[in-house]
PDB file of N, CA and C in Angstrom:
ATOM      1  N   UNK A   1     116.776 154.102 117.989  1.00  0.00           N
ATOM      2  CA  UNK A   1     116.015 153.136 117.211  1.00  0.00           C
ATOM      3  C   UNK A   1     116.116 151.775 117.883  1.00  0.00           C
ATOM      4  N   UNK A   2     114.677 150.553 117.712  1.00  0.00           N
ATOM      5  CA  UNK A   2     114.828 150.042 118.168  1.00  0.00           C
ATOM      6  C   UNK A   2     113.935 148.735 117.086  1.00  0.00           C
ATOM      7  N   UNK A   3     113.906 147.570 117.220  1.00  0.00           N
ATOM      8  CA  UNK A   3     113.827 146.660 116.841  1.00  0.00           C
ATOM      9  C   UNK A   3     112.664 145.846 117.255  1.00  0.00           C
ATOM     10  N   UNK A   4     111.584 145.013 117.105  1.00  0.00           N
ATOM     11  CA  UNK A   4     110.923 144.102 117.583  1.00  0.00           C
ATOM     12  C   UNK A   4     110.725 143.295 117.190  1.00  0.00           C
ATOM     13  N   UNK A   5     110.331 142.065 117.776  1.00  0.00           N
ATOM     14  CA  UNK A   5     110.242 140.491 116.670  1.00  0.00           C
ATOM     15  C   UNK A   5     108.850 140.166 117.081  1.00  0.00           C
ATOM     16  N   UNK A   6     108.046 139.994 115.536  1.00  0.00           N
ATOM     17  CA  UNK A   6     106.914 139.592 115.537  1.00  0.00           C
ATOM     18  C   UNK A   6     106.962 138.657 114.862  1.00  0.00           C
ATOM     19  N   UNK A   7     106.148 137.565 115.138  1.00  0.00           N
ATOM     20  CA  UNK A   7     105.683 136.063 114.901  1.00  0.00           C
ATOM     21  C   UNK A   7     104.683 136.165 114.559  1.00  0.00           C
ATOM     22  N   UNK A   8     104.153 136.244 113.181  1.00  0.00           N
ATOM     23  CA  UNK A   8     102.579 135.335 112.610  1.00  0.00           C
ATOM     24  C   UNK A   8     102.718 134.472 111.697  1.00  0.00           C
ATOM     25  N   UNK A   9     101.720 134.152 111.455  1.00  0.00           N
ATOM     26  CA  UNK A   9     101.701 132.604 110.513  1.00  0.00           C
ATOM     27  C   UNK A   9     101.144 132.732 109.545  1.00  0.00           C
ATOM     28  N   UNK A  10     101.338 131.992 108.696  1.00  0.00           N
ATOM     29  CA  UNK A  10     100.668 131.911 106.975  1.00  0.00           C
ATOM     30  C   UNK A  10     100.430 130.374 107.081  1.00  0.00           C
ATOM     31  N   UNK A  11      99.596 130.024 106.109  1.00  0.00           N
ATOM     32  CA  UNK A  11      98.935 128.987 105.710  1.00  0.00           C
ATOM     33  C   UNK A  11      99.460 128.485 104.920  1.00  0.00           C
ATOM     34  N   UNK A  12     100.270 127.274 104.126  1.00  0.00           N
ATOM     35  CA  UNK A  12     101.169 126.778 103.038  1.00  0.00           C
ATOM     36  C   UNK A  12     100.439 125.651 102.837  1.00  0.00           C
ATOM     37  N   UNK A  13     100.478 125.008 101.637  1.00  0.00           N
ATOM     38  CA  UNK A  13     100.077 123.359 101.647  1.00  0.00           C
ATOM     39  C   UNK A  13     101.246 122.437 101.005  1.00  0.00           C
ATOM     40  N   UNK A  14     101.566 121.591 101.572  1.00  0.00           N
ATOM     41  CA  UNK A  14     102.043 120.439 100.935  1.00  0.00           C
ATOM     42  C   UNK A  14     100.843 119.650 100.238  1.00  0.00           C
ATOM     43  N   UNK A  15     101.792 118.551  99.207  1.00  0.00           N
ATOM     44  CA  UNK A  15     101.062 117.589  98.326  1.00  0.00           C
ATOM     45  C   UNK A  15     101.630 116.299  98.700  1.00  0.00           C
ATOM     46  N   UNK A  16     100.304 115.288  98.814  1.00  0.00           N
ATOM     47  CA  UNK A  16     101.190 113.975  98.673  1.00  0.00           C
ATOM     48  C   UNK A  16     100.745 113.481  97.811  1.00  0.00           C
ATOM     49  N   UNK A  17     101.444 112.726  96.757  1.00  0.00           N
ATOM     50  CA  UNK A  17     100.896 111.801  95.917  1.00  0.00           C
ATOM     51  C   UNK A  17     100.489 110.591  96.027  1.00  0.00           C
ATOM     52  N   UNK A  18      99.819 109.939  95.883  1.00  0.00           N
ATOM     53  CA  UNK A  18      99.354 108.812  96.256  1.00  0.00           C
ATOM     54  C   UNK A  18      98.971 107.910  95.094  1.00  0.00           C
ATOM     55  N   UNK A  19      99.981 107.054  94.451  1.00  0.00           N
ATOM     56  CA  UNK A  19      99.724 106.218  93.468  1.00  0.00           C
ATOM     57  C   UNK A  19      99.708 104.988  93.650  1.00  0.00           C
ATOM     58  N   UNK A  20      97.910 104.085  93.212  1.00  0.00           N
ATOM     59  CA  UNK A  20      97.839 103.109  92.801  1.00  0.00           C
ATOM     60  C   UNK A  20      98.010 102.815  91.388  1.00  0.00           C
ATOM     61  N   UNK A  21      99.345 101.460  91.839  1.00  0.00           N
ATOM     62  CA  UNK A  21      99.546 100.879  90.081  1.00  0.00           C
ATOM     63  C   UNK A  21      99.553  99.094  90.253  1.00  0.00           C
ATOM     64  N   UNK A  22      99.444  98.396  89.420  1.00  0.00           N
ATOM     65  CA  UNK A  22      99.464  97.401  88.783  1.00  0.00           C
ATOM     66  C   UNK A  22     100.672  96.585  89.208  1.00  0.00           C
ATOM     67  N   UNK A  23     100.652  95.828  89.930  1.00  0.00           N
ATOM     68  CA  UNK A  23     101.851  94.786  90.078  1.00  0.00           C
ATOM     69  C   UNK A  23     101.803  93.516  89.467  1.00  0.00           C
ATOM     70  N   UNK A  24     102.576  93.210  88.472  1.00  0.00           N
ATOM     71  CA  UNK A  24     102.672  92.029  87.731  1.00  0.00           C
ATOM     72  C   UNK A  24     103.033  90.747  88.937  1.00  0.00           C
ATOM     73  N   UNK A  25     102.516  89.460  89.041  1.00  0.00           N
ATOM     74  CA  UNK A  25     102.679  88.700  89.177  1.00  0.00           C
ATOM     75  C   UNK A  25     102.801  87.273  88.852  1.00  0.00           C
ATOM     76  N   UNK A  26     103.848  86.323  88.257  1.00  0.00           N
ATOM     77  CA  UNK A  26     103.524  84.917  87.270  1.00  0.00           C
ATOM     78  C   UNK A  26     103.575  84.146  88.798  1.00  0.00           C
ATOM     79  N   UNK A  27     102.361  83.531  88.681  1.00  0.00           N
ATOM     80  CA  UNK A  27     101.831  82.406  89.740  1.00  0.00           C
ATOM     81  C   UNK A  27     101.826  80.957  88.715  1.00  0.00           C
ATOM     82  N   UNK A  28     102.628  79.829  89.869  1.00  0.00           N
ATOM     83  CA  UNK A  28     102.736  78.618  89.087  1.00  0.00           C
ATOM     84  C   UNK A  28     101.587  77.774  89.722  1.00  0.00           C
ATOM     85  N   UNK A  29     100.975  77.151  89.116  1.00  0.00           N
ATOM     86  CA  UNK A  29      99.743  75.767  89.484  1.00  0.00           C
ATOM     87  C   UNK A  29     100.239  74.591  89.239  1.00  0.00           C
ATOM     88  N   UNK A  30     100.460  73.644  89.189  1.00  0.00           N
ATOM     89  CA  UNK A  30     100.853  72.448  89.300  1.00  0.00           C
ATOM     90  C   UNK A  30      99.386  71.780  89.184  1.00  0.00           C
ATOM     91  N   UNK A  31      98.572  71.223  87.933  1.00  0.00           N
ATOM     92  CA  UNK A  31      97.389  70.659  87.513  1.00  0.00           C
ATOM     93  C   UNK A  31      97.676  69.013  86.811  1.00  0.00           C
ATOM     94  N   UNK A  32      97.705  67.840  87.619  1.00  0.00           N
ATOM     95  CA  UNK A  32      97.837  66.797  87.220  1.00  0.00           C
ATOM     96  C   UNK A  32      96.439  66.870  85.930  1.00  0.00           C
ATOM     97  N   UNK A  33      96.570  66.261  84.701  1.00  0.00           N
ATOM     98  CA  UNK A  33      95.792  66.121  83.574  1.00  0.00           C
ATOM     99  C   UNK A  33      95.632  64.583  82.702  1.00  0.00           C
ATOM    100  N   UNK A  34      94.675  64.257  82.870  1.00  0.00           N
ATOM    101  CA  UNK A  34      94.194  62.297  82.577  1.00  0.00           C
ATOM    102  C   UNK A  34      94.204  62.482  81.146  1.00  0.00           C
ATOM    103  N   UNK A  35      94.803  61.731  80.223  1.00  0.00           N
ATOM    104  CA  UNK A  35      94.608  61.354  78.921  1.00  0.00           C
ATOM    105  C   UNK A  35      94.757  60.285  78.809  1.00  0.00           C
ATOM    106  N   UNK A  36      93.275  59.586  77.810  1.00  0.00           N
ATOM    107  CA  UNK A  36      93.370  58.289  77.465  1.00  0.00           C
ATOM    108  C   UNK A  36      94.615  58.365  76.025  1.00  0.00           C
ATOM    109  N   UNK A  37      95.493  57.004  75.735  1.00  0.00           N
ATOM    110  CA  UNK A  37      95.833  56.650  74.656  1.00  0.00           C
ATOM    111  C   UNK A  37      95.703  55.275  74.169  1.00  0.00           C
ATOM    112  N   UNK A  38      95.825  55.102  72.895  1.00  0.00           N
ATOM    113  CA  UNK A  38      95.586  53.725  71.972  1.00  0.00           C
ATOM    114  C   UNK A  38      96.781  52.932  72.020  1.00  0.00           C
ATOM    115  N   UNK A  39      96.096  51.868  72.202  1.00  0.00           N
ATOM    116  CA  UNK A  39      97.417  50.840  71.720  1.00  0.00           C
ATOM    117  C   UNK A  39      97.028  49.801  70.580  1.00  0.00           C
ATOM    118  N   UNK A  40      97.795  49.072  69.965  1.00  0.00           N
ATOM    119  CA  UNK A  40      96.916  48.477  68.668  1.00  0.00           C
ATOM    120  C   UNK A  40      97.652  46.983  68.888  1.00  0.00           C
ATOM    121  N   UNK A  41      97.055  46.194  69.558  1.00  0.00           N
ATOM    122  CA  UNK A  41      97.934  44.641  69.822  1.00  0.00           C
ATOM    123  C   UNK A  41      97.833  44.191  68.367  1.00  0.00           C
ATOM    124  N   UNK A  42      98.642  43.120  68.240  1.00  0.00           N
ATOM    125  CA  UNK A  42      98.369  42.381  66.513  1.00  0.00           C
ATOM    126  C   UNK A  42      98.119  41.039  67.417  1.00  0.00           C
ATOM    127  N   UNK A  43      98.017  39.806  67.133  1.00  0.00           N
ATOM    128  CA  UNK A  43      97.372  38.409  67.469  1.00  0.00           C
ATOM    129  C   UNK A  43      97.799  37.358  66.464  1.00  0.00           C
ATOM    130  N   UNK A  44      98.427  36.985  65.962  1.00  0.00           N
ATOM    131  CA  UNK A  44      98.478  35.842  65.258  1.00  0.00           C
ATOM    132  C   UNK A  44      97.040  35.165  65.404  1.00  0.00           C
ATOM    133  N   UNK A  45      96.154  35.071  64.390  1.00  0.00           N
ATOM    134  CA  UNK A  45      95.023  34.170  64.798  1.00  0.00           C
ATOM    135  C   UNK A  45      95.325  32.431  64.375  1.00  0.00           C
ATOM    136  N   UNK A  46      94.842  31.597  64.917  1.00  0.00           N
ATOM    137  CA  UNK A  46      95.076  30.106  64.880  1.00  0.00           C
ATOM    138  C   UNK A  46      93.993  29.724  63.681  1.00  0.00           C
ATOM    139  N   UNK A  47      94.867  29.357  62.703  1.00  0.00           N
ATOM    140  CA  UNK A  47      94.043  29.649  61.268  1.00  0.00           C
ATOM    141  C   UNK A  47      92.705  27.833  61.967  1.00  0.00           C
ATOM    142  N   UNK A  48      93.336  26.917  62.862  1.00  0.00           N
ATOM    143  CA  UNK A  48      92.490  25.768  62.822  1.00  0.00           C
ATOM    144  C   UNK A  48      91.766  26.380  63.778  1.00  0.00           C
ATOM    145  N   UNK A  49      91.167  27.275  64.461  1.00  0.00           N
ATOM    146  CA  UNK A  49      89.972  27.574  64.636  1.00  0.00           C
ATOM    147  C   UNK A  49      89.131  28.698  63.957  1.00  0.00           C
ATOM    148  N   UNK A  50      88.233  27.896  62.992  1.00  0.00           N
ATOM    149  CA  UNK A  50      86.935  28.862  62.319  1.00  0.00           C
ATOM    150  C   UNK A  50      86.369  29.284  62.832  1.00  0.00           C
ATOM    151  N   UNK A  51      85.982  28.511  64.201  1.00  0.00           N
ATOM    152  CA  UNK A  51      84.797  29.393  64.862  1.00  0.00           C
ATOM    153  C   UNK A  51      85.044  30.512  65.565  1.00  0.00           C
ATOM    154  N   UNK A  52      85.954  31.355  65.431  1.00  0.00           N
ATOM    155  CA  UNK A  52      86.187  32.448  66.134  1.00  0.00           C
ATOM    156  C   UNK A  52      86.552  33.009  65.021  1.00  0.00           C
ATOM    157  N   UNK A  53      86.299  32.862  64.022  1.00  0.00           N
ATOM    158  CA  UNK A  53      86.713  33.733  62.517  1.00  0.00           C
ATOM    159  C   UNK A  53      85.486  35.104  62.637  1.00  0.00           C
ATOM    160  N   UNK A  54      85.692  36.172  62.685  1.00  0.00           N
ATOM    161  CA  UNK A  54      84.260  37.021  62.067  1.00  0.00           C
ATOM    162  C   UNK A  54      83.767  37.137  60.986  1.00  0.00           C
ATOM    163  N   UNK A  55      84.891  36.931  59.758  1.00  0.00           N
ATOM    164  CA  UNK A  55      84.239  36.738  58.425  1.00  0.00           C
ATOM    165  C   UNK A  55      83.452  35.306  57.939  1.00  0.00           C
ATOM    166  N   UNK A  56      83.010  35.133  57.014  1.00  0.00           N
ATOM    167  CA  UNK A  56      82.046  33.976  56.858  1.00  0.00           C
ATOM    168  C   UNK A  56      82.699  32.882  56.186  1.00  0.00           C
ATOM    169  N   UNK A  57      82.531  31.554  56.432  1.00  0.00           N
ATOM    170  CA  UNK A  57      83.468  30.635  55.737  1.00  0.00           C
ATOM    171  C   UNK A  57      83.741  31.015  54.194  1.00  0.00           C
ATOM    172  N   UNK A  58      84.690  30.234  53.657  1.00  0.00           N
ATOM    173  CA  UNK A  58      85.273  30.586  51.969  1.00  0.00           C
ATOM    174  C   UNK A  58      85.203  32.362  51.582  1.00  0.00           C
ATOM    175  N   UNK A  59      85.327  33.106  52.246  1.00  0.00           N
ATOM    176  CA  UNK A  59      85.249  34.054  51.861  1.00  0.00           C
ATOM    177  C   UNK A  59      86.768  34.991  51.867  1.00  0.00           C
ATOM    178  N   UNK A  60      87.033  35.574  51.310  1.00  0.00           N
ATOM    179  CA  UNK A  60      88.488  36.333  51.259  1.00  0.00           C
ATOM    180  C   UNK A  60      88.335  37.882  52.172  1.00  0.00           C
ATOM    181  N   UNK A  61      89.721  38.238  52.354  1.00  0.00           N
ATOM    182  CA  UNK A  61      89.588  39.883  53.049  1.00  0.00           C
ATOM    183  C   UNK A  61      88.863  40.467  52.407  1.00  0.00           C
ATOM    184  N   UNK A  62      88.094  41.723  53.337  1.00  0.00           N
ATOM    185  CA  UNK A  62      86.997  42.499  52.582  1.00  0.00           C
ATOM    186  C   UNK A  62      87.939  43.856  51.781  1.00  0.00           C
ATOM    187  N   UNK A  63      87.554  44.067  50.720  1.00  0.00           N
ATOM    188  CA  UNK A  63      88.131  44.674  49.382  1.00  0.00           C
ATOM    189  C   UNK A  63      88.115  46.114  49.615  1.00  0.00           C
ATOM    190  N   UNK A  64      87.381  46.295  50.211  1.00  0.00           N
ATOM    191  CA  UNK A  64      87.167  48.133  50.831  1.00  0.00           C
ATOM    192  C   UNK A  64      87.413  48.196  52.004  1.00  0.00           C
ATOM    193  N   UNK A  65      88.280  49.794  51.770  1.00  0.00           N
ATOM    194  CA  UNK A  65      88.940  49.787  53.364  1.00  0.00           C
ATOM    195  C   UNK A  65      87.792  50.623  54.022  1.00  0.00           C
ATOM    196  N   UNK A  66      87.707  50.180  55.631  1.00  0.00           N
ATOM    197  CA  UNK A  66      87.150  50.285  56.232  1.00  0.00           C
ATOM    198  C   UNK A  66      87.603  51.421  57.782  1.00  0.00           C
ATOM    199  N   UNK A  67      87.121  52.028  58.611  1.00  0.00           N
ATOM    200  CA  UNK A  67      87.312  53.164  59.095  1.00  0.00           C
ATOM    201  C   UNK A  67      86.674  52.880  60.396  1.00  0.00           C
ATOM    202  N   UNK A  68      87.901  52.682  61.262  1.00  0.00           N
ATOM    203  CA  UNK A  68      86.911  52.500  63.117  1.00  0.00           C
ATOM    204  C   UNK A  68      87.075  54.596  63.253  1.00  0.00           C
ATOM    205  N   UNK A  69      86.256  54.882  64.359  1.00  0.00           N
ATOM    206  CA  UNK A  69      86.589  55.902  65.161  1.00  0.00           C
ATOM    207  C   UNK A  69      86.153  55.798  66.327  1.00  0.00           C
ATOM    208  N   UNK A  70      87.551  55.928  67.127  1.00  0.00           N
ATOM    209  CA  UNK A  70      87.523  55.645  68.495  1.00  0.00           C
ATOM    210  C   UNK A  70      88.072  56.812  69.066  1.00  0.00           C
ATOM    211  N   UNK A  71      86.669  57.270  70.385  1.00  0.00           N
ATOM    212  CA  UNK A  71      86.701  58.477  70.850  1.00  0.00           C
ATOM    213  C   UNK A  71      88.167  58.188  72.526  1.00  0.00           C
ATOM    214  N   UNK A  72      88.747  58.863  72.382  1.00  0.00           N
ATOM    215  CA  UNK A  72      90.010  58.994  73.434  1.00  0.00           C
ATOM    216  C   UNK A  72      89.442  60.568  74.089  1.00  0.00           C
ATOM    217  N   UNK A  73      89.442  60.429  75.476  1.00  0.00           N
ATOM    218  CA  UNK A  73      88.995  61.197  76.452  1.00  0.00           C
ATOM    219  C   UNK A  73      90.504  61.952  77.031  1.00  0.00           C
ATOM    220  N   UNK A  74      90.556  63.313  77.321  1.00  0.00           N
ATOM    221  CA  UNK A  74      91.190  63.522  78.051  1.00  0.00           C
ATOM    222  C   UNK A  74      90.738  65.259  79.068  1.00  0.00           C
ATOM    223  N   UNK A  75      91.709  65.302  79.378  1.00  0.00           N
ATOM    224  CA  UNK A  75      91.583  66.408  80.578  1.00  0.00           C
ATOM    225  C   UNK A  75      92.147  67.660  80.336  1.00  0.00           C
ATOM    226  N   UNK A  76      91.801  69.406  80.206  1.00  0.00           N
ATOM    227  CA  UNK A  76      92.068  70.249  79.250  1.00  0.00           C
ATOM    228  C   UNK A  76      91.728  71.114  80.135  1.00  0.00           C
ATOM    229  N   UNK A  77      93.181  71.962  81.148  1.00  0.00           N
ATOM    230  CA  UNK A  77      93.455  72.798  82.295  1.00  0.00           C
ATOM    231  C   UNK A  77      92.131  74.091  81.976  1.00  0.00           C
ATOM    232  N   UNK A  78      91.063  74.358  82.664  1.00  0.00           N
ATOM    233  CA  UNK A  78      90.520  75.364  82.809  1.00  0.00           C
ATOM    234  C   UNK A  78      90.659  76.700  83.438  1.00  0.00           C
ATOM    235  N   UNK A  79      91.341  77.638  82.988  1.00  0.00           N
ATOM    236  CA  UNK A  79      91.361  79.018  83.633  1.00  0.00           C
ATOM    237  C   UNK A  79      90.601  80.153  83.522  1.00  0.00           C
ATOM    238  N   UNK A  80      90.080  80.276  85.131  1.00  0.00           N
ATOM    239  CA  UNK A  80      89.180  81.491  85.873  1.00  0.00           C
ATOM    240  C   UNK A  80      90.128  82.302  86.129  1.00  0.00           C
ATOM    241  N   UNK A  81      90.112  83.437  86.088  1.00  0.00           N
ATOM    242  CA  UNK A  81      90.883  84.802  86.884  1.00  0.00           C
ATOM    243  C   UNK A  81      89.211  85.457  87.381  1.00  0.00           C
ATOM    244  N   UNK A  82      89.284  85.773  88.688  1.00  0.00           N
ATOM    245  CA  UNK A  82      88.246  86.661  89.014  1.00  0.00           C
ATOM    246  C   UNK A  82      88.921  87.628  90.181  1.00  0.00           C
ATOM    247  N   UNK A  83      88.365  89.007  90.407  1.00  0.00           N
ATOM    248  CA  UNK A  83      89.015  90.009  90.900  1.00  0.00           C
ATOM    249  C   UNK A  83      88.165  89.979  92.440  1.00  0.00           C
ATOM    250  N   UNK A  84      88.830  90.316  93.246  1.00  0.00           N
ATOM    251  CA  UNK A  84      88.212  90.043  94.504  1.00  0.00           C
ATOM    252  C   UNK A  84      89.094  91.171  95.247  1.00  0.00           C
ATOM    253  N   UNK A  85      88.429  91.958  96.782  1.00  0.00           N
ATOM    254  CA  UNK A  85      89.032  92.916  97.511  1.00  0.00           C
ATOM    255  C   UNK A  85      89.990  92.108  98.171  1.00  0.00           C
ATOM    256  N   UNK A  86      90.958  93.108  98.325  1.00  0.00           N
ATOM    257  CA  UNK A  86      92.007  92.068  99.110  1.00  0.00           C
ATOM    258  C   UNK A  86      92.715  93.065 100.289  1.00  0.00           C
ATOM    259  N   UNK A  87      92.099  94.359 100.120  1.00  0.00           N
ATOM    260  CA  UNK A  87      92.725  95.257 101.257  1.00  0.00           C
ATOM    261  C   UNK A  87      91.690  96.953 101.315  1.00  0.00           C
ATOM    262  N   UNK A  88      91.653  97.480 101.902  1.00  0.00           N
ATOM    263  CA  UNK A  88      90.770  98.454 101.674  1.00  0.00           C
ATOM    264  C   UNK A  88      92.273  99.835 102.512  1.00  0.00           C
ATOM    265  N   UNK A  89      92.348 100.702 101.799  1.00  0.00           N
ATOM    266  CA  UNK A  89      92.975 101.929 102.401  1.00  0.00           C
ATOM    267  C   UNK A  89      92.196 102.846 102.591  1.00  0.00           C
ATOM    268  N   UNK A  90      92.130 103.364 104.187  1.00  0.00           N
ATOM    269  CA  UNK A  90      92.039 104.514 104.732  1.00  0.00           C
ATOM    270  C   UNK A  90      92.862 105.293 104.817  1.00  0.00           C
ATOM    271  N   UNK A  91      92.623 106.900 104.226  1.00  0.00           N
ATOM    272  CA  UNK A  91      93.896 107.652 104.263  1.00  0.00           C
ATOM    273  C   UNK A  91      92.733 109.123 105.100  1.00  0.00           C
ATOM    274  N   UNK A  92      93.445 109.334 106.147  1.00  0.00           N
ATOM    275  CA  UNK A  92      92.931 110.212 107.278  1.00  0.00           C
ATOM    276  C   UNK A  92      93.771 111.234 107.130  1.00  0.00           C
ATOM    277  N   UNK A  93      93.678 112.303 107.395  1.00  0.00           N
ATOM    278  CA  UNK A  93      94.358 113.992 107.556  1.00  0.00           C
ATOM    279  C   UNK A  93      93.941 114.064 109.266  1.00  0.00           C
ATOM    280  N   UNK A  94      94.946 114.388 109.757  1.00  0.00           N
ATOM    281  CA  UNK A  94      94.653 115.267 111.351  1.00  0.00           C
ATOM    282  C   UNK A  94      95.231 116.583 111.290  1.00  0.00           C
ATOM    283  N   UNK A  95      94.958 117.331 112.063  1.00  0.00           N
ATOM    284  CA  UNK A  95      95.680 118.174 112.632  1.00  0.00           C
ATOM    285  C   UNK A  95      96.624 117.977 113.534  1.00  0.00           C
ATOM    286  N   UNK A  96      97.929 118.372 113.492  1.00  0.00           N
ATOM    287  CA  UNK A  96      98.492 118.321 114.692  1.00  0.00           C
ATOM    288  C   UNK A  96      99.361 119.481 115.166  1.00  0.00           C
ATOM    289  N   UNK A  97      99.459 120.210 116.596  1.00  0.00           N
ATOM    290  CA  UNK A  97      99.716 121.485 116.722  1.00  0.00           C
ATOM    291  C   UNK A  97     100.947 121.534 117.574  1.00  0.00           C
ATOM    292  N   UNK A  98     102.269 121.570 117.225  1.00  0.00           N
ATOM    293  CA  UNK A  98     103.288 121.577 117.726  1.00  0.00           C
ATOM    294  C   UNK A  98     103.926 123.342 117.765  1.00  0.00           C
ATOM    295  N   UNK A  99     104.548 123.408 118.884  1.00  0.00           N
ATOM    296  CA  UNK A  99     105.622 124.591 119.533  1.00  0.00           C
ATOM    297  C   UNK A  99     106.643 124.766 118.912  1.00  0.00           C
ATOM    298  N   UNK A 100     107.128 125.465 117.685  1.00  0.00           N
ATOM    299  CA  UNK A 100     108.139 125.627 117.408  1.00  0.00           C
ATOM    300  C   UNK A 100     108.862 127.153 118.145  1.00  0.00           C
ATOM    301  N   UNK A 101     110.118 127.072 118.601  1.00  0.00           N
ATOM    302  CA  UNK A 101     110.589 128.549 118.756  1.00  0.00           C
ATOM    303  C   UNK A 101     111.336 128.479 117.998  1.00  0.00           C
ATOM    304  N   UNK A 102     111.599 130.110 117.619  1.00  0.00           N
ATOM    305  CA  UNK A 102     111.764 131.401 116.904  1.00  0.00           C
ATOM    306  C   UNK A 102     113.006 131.785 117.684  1.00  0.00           C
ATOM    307  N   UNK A 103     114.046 131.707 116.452  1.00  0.00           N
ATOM    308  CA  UNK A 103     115.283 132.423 117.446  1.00  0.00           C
ATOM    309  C   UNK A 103     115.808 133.624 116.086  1.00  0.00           C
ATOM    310  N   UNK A 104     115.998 134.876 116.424  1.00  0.00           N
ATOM    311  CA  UNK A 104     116.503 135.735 115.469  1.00  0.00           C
ATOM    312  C   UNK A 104     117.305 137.012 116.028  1.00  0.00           C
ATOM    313  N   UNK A 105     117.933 137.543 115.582  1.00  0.00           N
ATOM    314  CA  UNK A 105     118.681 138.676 116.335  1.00  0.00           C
ATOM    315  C   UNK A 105     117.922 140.081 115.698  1.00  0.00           C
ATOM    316  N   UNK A 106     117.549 140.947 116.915  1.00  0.00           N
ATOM    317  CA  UNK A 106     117.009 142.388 117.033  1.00  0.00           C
ATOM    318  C   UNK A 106     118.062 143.252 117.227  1.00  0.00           C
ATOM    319  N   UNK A 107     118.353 144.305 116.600  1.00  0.00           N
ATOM    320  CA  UNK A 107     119.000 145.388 117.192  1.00  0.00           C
ATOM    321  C   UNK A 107     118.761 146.486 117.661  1.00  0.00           C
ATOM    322  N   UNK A 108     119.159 146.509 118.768  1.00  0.00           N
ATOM    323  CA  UNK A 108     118.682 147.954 120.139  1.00  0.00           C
ATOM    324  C   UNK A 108     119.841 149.139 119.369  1.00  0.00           C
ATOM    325  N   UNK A 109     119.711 150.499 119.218  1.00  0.00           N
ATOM    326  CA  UNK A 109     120.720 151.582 119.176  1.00  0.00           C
ATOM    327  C   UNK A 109     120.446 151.674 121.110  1.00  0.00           C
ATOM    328  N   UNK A 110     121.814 151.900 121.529  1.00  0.00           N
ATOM    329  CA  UNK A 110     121.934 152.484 122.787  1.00  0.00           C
ATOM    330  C   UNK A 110     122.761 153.910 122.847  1.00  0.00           C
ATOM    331  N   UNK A 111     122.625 155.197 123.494  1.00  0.00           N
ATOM    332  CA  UNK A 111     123.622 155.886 123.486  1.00  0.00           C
ATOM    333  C   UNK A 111     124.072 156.553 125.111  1.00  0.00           C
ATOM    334  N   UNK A 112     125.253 156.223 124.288  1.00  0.00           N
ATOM    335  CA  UNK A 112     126.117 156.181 125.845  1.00  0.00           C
ATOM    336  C   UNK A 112     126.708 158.029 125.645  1.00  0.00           C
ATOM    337  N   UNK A 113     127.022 158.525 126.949  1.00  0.00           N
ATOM    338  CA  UNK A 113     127.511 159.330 126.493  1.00  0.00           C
ATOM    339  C   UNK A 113     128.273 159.862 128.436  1.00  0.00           C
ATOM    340  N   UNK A 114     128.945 160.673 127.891  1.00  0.00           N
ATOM    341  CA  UNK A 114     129.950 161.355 129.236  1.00  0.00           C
ATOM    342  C   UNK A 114     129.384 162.585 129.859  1.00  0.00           C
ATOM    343  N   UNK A 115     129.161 162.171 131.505  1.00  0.00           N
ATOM    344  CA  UNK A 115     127.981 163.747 131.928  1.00  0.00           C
ATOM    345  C   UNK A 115     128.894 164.585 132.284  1.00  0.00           C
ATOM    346  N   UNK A 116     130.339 163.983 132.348  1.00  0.00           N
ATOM    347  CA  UNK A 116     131.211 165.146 132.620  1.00  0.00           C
ATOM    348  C   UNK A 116     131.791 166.222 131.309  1.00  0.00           C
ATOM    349  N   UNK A 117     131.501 165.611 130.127  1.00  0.00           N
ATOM    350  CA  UNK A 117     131.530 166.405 129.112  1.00  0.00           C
ATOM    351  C   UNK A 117     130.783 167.128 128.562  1.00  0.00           C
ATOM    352  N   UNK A 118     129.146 166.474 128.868  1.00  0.00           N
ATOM    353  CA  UNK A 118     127.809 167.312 128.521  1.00  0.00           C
ATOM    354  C   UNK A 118     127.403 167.994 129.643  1.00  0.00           C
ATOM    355  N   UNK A 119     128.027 168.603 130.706  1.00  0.00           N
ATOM    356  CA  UNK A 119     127.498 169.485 131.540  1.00  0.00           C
ATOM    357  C   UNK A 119     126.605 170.514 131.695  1.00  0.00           C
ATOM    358  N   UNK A 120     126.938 171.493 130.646  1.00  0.00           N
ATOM    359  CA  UNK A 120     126.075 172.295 130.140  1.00  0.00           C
ATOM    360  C   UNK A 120     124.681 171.798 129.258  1.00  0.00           C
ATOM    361  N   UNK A 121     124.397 170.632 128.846  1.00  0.00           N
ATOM    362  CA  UNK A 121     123.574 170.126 128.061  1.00  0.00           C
ATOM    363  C   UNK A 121     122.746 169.731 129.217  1.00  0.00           C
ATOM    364  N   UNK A 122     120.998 170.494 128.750  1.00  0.00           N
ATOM    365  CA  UNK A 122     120.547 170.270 129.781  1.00  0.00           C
ATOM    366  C   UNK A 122     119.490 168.642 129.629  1.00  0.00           C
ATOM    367  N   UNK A 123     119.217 168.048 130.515  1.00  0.00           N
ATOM    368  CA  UNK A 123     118.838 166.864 129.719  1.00  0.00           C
ATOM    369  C   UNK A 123     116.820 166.757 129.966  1.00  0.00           C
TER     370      UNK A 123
END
């Protein structure tokens, strides 16, 4: 009896996974912002000049309160997020055909035998 080593191939597949996910990022801006504010001076007025009075001679403070509105301007950070490409992936398959050897042990039966004992055995 004797032994032989045969080599064929089968077809197997591996898997790769390939996951796109979501990376959180907190990005800081630094946005200088203009606001007007009020200030309210008081004046001592110089009772000996009338002519810079606004009310009308002999007349007393006006009896109903009265209501300025003064518009104060300011500046109020605007945020855009817009999505834009920022990389494109190519994912390619090749073939590639590499030589592996095959090392395994066969076993030969050999038989040995003595012609001075099998004499009569004709061969």
């Amino acid at each position: 009896m004797a032994e032989n080593l045969e080599v064929t191939k089968r077809l197997t597949e591996d898997k790769v996974q390939i996951i796109k996910e979501p990376v959180k990022e907190i990005r800081k801006i630094d946005v200088e912002l203009t606001h007007e504010e009020i200030t309210i001076e008081r004046i001592p007025s110089n009772n000996d000049d009338s002519s810079s009075s606004l009310s009308p001679p002999n007349e007393g403070p006006n009896k109903s309160n009265t209501e300025l509105i003064i518009k104060l301007k300011r500046e109020e950070p605007v945020i855009k997020k817009y999505s834009f490409v920022k990389e494109e992936v190519v994912i390619k398959k090749k073939p590639i055909t590499e030589t592996k050897t095959i090392t395994d042990v066969v076993v030969n039966e050999r038989i040995n035998y003595d012609n001075d004992l099998n004499k009569n055995v004709k061969q």
